[in-house]
PDB file of N, CA and C in Angstrom:
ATOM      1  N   UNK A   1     107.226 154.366 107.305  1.00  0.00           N
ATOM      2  CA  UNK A   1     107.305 152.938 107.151  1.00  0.00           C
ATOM      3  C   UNK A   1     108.641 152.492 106.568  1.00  0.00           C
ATOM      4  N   UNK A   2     109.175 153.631 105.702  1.00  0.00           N
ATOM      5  CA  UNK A   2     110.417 153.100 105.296  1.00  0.00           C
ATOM      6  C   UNK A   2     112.016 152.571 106.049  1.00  0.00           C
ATOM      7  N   UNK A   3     111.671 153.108 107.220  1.00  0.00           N
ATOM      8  CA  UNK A   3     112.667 152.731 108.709  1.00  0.00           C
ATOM      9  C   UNK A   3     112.136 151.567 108.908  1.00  0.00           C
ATOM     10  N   UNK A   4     111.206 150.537 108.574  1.00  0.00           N
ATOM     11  CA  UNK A   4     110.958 149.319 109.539  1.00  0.00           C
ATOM     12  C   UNK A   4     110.959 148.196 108.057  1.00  0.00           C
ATOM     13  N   UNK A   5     111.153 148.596 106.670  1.00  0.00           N
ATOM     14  CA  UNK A   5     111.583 147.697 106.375  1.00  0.00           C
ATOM     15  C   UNK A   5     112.717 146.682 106.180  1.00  0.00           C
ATOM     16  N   UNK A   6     113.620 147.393 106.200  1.00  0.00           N
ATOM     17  CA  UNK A   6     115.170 146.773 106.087  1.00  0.00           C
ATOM     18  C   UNK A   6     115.128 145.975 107.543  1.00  0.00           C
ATOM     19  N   UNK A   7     113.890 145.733 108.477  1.00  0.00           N
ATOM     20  CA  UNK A   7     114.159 144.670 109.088  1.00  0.00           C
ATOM     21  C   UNK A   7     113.840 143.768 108.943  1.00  0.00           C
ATOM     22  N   UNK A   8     113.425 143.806 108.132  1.00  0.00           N
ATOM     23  CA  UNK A   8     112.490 142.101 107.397  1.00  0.00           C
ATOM     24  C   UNK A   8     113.295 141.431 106.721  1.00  0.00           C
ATOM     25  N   UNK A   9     114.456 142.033 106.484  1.00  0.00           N
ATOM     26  CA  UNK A   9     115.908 141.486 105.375  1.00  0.00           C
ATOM     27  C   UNK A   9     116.655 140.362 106.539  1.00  0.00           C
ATOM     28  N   UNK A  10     116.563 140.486 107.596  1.00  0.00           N
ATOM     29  CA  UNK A  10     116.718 139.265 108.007  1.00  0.00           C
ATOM     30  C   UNK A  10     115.927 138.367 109.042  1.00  0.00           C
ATOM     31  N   UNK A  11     114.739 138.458 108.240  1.00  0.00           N
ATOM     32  CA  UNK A  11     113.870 137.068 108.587  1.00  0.00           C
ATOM     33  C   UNK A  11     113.917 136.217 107.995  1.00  0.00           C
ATOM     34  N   UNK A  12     114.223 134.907 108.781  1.00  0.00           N
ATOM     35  CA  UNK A  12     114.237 133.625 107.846  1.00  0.00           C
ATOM     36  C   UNK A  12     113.492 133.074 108.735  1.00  0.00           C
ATOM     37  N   UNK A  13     112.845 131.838 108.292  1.00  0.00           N
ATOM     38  CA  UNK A  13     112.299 131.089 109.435  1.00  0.00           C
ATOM     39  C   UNK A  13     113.292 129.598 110.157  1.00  0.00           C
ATOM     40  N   UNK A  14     112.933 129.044 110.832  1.00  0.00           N
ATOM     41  CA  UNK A  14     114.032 127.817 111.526  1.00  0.00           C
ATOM     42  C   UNK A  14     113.167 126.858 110.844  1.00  0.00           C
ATOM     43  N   UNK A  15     114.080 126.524 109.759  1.00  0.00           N
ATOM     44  CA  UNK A  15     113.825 125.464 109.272  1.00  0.00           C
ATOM     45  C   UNK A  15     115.169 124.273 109.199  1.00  0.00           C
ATOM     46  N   UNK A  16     114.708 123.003 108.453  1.00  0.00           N
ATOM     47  CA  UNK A  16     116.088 122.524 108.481  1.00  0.00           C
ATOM     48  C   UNK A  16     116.926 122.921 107.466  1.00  0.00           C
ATOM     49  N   UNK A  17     118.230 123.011 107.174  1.00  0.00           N
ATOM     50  CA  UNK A  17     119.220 123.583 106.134  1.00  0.00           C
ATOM     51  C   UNK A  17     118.617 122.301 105.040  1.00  0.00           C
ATOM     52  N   UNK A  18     118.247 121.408 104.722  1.00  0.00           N
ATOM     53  CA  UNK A  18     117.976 120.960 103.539  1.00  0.00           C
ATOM     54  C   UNK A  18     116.862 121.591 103.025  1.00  0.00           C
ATOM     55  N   UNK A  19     115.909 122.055 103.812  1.00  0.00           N
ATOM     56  CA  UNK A  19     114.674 122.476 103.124  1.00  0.00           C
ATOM     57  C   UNK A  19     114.549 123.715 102.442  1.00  0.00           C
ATOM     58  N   UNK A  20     113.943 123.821 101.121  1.00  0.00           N
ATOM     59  CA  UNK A  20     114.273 125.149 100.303  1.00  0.00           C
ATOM     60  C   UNK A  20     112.914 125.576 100.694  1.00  0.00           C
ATOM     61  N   UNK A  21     113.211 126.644 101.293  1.00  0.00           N
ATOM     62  CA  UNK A  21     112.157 128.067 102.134  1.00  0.00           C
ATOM     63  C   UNK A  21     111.892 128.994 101.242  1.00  0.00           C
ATOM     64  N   UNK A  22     111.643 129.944 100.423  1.00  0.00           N
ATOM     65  CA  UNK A  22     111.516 130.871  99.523  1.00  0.00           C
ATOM     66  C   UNK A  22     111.466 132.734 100.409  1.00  0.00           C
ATOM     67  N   UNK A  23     112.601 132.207 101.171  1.00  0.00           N
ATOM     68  CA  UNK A  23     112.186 133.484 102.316  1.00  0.00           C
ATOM     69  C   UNK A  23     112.324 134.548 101.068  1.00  0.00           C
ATOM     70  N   UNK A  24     112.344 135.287 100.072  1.00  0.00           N
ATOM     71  CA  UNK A  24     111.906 136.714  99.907  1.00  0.00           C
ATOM     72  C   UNK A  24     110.642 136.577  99.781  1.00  0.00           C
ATOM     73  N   UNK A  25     109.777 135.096  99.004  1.00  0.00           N
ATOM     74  CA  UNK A  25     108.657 135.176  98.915  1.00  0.00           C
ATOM     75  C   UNK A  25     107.650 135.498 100.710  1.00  0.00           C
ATOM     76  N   UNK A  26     108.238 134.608 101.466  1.00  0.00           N
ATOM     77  CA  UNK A  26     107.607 134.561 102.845  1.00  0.00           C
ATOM     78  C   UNK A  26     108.106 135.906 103.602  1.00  0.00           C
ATOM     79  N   UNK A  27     108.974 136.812 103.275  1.00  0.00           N
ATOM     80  CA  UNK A  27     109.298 138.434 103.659  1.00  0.00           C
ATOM     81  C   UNK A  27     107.938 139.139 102.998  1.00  0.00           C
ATOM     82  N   UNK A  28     107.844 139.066 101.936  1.00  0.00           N
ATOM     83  CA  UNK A  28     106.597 140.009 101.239  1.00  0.00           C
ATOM     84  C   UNK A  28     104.939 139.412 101.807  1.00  0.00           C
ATOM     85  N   UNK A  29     105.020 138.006 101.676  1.00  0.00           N
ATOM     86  CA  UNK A  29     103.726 137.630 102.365  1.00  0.00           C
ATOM     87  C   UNK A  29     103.564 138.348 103.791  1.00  0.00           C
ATOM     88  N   UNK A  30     104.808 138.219 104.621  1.00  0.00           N
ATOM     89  CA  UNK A  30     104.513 138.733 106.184  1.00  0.00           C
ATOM     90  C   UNK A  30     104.373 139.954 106.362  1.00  0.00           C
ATOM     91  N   UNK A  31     105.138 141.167 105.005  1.00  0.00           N
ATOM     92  CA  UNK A  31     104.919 142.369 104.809  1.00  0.00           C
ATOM     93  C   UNK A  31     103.527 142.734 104.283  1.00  0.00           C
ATOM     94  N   UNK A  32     102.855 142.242 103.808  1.00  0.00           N
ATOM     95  CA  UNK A  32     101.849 142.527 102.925  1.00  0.00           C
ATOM     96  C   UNK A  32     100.619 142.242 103.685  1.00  0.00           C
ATOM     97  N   UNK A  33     100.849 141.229 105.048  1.00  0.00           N
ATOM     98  CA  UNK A  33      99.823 141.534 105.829  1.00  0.00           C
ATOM     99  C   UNK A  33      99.900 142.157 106.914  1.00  0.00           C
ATOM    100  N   UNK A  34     101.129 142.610 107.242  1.00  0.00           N
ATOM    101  CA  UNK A  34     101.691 143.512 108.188  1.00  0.00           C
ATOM    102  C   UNK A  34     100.922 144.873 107.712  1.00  0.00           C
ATOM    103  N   UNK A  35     101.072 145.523 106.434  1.00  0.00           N
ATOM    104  CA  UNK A  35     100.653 146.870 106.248  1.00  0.00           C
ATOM    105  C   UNK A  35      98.741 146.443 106.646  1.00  0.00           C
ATOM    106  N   UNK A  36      98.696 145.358 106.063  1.00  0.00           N
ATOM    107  CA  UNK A  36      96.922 145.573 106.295  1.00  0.00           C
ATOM    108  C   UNK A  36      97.113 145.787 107.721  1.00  0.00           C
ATOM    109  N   UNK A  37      97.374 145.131 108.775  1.00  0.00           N
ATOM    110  CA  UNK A  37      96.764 144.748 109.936  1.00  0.00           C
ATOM    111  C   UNK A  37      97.534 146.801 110.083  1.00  0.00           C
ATOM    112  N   UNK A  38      98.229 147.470 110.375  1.00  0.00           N
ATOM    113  CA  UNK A  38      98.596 148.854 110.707  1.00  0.00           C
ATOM    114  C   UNK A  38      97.703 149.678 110.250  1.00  0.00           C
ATOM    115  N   UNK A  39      97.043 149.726 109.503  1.00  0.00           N
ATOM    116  CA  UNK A  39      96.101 150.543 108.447  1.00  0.00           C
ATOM    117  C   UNK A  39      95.096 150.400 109.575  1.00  0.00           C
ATOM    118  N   UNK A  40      94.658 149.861 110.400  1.00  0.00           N
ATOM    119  CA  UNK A  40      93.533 149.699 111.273  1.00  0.00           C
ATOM    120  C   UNK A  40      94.067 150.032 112.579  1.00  0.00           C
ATOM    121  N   UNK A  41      93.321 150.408 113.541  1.00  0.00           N
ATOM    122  CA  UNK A  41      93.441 150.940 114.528  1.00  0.00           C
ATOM    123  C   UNK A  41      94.517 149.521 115.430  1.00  0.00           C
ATOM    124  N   UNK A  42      94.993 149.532 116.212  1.00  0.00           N
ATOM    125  CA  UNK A  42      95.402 148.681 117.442  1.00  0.00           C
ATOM    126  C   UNK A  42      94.301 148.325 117.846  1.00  0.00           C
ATOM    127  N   UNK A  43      94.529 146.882 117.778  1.00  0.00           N
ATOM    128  CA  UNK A  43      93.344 145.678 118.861  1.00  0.00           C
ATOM    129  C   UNK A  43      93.420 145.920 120.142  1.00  0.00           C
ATOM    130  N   UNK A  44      94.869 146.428 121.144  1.00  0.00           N
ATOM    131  CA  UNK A  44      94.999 146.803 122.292  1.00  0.00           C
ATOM    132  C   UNK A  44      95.998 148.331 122.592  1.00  0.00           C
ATOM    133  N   UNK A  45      95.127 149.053 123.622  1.00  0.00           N
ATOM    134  CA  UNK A  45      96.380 150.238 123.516  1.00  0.00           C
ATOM    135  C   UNK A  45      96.341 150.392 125.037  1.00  0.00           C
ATOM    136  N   UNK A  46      98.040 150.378 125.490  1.00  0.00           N
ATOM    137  CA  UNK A  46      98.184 150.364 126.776  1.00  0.00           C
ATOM    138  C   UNK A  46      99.037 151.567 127.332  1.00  0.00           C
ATOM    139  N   UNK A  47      98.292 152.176 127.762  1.00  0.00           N
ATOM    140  CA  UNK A  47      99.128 153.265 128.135  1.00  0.00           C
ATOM    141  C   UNK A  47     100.168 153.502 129.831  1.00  0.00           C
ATOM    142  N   UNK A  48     101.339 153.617 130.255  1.00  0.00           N
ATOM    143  CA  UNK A  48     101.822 153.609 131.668  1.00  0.00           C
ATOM    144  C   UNK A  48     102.657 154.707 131.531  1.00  0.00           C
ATOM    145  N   UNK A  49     102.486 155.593 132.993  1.00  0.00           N
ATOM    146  CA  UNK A  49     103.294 156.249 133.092  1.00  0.00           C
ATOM    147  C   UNK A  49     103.732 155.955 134.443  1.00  0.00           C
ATOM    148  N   UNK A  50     105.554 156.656 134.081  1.00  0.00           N
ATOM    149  CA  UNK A  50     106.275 156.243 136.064  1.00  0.00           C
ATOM    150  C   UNK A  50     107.776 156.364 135.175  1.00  0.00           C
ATOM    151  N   UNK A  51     108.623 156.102 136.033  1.00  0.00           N
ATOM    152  CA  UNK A  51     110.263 156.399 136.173  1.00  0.00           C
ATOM    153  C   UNK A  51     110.430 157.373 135.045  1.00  0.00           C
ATOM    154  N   UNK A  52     110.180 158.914 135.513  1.00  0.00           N
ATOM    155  CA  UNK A  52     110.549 159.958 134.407  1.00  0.00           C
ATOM    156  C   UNK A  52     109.825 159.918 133.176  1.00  0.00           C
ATOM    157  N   UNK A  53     108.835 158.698 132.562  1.00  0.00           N
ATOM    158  CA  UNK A  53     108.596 158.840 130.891  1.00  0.00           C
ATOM    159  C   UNK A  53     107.240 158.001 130.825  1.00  0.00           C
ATOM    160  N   UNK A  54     106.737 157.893 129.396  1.00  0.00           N
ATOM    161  CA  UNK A  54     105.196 157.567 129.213  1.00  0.00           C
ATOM    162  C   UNK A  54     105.249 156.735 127.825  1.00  0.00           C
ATOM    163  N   UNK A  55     105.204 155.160 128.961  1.00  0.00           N
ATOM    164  CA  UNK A  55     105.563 154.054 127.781  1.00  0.00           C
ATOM    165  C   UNK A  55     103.968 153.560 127.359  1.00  0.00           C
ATOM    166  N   UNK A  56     104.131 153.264 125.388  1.00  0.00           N
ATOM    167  CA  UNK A  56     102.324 153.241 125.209  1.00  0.00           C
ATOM    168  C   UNK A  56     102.888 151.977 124.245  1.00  0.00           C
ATOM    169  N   UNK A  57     101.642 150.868 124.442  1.00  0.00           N
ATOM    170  CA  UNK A  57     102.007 150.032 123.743  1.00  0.00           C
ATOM    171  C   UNK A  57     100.931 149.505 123.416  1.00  0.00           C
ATOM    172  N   UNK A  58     100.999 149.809 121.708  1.00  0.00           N
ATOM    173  CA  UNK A  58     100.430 148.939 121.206  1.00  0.00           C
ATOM    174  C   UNK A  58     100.130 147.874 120.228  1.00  0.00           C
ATOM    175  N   UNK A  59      99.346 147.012 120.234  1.00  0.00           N
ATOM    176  CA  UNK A  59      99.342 145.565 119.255  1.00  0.00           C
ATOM    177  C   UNK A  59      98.427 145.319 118.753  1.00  0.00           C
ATOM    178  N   UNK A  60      98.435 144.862 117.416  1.00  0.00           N
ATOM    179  CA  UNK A  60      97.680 144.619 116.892  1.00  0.00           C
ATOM    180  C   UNK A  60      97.837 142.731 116.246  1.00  0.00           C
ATOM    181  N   UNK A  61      97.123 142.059 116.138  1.00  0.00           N
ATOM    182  CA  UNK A  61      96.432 140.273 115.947  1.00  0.00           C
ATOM    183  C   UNK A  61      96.019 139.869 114.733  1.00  0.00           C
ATOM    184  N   UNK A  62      96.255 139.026 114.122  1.00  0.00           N
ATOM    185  CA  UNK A  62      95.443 138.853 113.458  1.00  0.00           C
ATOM    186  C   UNK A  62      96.245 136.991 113.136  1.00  0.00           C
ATOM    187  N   UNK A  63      95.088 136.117 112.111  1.00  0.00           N
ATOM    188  CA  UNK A  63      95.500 134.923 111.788  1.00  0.00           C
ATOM    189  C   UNK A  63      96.648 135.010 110.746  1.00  0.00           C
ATOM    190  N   UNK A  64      97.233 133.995 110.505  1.00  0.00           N
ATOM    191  CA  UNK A  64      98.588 133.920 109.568  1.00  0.00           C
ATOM    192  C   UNK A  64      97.919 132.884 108.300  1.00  0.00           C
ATOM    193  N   UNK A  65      96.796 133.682 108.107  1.00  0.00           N
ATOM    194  CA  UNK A  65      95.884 132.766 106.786  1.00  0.00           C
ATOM    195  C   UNK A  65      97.206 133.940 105.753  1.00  0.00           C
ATOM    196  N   UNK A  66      97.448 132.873 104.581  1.00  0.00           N
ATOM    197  CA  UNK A  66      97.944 133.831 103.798  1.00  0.00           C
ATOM    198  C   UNK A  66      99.647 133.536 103.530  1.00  0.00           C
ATOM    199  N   UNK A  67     100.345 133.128 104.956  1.00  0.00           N
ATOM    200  CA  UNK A  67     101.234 133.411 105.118  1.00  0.00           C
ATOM    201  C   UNK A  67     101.703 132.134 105.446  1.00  0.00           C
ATOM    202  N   UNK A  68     103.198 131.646 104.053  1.00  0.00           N
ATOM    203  CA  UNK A  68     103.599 129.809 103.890  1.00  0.00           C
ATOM    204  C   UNK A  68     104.468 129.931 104.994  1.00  0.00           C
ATOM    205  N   UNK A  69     104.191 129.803 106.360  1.00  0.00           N
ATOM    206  CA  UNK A  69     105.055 129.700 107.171  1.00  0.00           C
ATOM    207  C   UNK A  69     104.653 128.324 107.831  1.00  0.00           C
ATOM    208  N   UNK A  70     105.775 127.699 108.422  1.00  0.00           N
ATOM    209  CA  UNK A  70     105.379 126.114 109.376  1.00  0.00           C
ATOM    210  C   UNK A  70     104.758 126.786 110.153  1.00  0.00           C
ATOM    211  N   UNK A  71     103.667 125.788 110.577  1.00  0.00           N
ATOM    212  CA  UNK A  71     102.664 125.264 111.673  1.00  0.00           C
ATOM    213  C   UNK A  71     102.250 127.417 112.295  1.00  0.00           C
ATOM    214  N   UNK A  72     102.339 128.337 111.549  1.00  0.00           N
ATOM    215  CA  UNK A  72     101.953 129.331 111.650  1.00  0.00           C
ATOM    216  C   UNK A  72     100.755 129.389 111.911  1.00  0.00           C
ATOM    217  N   UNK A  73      99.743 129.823 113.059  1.00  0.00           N
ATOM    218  CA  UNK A  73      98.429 130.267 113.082  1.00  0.00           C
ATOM    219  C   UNK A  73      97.842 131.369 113.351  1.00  0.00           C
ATOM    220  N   UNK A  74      98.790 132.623 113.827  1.00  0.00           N
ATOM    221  CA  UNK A  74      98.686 133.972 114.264  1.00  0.00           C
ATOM    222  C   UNK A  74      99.994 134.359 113.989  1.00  0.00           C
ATOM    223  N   UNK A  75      99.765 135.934 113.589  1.00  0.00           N
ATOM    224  CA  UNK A  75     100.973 137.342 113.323  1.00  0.00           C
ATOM    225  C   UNK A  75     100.406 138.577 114.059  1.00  0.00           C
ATOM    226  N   UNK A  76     101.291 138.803 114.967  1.00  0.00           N
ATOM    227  CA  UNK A  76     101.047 139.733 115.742  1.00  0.00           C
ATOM    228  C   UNK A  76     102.462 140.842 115.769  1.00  0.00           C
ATOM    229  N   UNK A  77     101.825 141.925 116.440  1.00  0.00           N
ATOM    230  CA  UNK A  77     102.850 143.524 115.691  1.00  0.00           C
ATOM    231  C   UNK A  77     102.667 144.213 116.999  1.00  0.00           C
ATOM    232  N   UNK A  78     103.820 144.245 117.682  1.00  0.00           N
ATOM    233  CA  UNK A  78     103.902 145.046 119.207  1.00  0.00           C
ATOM    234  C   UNK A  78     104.959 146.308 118.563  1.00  0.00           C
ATOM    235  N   UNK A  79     104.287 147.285 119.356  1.00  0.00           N
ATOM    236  CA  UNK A  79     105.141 148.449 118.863  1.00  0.00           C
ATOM    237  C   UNK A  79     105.041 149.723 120.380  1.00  0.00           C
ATOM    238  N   UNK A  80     105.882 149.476 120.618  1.00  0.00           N
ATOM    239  CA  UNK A  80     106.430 150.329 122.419  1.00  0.00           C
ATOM    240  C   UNK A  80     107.029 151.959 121.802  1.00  0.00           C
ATOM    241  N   UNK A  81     106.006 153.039 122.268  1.00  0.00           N
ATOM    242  CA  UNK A  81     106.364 154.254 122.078  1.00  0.00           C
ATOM    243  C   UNK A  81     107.285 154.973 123.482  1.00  0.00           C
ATOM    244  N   UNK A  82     108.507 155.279 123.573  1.00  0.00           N
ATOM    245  CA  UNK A  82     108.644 155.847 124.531  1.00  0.00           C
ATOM    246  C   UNK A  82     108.488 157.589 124.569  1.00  0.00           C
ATOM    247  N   UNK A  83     107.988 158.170 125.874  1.00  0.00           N
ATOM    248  CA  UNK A  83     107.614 159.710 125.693  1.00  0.00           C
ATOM    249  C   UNK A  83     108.193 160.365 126.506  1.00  0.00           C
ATOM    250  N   UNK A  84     108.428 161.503 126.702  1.00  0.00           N
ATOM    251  CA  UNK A  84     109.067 162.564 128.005  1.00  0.00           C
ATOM    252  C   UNK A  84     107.854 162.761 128.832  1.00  0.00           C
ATOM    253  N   UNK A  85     107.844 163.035 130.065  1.00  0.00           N
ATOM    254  CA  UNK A  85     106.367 163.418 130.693  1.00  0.00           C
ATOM    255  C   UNK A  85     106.070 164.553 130.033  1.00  0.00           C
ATOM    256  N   UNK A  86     106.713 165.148 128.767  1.00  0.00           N
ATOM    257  CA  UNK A  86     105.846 166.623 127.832  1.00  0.00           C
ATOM    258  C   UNK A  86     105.115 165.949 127.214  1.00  0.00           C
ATOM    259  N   UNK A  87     105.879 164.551 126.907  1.00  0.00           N
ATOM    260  CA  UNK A  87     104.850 164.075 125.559  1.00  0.00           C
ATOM    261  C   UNK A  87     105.617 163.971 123.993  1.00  0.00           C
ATOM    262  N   UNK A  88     107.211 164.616 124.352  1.00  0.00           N
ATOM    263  CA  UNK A  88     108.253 164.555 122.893  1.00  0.00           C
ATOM    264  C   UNK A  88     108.297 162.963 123.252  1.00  0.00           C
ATOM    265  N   UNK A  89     108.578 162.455 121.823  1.00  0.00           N
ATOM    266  CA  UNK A  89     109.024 160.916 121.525  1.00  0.00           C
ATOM    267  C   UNK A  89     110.613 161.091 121.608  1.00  0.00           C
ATOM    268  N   UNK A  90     110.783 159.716 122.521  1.00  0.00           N
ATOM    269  CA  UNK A  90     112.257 159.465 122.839  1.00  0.00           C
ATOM    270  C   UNK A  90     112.256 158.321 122.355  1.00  0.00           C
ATOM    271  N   UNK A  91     111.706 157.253 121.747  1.00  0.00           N
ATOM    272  CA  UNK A  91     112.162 156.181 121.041  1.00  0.00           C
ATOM    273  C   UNK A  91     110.921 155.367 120.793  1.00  0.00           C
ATOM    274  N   UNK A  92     110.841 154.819 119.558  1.00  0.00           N
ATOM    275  CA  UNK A  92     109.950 153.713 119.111  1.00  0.00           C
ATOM    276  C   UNK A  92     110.909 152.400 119.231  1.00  0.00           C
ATOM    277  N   UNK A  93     110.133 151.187 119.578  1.00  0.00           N
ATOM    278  CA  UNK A  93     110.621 149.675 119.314  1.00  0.00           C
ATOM    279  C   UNK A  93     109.427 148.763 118.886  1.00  0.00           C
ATOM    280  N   UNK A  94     110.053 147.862 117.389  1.00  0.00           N
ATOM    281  CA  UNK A  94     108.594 147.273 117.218  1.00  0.00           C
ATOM    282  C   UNK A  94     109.020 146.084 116.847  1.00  0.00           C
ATOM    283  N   UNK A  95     107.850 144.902 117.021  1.00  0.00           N
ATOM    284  CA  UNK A  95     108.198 144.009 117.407  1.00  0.00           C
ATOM    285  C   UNK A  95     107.439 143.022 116.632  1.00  0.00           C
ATOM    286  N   UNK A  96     107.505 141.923 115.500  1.00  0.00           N
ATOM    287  CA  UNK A  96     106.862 141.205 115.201  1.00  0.00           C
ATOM    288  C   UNK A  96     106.896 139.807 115.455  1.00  0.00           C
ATOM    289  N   UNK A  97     105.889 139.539 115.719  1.00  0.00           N
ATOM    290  CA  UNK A  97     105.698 137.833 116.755  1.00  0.00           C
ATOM    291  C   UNK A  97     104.605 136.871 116.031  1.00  0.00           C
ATOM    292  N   UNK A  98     105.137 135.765 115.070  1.00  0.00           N
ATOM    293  CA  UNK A  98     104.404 134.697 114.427  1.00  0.00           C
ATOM    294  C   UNK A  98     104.568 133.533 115.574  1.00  0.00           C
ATOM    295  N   UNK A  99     103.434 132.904 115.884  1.00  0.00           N
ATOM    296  CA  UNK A  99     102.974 132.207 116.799  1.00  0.00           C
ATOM    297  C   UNK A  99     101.949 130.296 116.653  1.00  0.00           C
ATOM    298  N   UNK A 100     102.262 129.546 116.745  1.00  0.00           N
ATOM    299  CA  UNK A 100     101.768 128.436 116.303  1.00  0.00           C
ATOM    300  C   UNK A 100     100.168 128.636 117.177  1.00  0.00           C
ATOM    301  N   UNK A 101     100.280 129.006 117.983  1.00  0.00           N
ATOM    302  CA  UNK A 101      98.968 128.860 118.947  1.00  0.00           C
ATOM    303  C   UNK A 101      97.731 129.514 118.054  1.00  0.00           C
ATOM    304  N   UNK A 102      96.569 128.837 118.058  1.00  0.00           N
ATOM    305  CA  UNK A 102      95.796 129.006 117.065  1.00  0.00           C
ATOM    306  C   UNK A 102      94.987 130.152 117.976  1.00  0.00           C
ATOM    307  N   UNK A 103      94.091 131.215 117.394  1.00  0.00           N
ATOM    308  CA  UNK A 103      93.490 132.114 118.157  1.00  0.00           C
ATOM    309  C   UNK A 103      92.322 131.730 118.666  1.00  0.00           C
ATOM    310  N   UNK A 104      92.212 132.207 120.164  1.00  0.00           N
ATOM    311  CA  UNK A 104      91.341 131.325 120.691  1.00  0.00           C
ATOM    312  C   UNK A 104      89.835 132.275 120.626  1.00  0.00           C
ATOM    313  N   UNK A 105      89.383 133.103 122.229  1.00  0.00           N
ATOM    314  CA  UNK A 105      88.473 134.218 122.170  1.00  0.00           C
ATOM    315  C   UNK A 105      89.241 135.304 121.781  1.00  0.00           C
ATOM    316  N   UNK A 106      88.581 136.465 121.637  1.00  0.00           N
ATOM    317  CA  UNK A 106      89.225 137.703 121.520  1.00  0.00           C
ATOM    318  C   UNK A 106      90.452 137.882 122.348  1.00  0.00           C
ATOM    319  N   UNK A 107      91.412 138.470 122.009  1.00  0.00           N
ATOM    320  CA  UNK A 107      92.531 138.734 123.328  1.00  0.00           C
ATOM    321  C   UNK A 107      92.074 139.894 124.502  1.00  0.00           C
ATOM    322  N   UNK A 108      92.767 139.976 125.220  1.00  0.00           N
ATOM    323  CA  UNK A 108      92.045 141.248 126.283  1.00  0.00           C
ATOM    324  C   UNK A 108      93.715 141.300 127.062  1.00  0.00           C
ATOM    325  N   UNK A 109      93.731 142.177 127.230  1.00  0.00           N
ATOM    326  CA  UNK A 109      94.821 142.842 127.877  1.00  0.00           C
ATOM    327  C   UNK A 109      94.572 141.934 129.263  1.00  0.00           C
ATOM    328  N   UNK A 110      95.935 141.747 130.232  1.00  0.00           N
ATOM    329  CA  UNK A 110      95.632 141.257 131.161  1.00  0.00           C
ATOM    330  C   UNK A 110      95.280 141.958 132.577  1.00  0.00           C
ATOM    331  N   UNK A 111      96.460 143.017 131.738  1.00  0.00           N
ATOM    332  CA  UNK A 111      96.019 144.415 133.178  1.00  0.00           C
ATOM    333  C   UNK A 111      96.057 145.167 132.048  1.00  0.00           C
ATOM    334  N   UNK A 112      95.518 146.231 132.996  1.00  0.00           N
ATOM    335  CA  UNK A 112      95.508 147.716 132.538  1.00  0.00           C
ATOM    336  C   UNK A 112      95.777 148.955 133.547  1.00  0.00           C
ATOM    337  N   UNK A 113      97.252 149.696 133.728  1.00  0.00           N
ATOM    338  CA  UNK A 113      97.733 150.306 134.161  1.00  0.00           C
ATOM    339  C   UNK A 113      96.700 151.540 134.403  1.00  0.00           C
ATOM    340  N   UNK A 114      97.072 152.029 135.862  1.00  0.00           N
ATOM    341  CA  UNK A 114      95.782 152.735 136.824  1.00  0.00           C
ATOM    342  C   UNK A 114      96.562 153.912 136.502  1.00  0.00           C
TER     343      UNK A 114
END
């Protein structure tokens, strides 16, 4: 976990330059529900294989109760494993996405790779 924090050092949110934001406070809020939501399995796990390698991706959802961000209603955590067809890891990318859209039914993958 210690590789994925120094990216939170530059989150700020778009606000206007007059407004005082407390971004280290709103870094630790988004961290602090980031570790909960990882501690639990992935809400979706997608697995594809094709061009040489075996890309797996998965995400996990949850509401942005908690977290002083504008018009925030969901925090979501995409994280793309890339693999060799052995199965060695050739690269992680992860991805965090705060979203105004309030959560509707459960999410469901839209496809799922055959």
């Amino acid at each position: 976990m210690e590789r994925i924090g120094p990216a939170f050092k530059g989150l700020h949110p778009q606000v206007p330059r007059h407004a005082a934001y407390p971004a280290p406070t709103l870094q630790k809020e988004i961290w602090d529900k980031c570790l909960a939501l990882l501690a639990a399995e992935p809400d979706h796990l997608i697995t594809e294989r094709g061009h040489g390698r075996i890309n797996r991706w998965s995400t996990w959802m949850a509401t942005a109760a908690g977290i002083d961000f504008p018009y925030a209603a969901q925090i979501g955590w995409i994280r793309r494993d890339v693999f060799d067809l052995d199965g060695v890891a050739i690269s992680k990318e992860i991805t965090l996405a705060i979203t105004s859209s309030p959560p509707a039914e459960p999410a469901r993958p839209i496809c799922t790779p055959t």
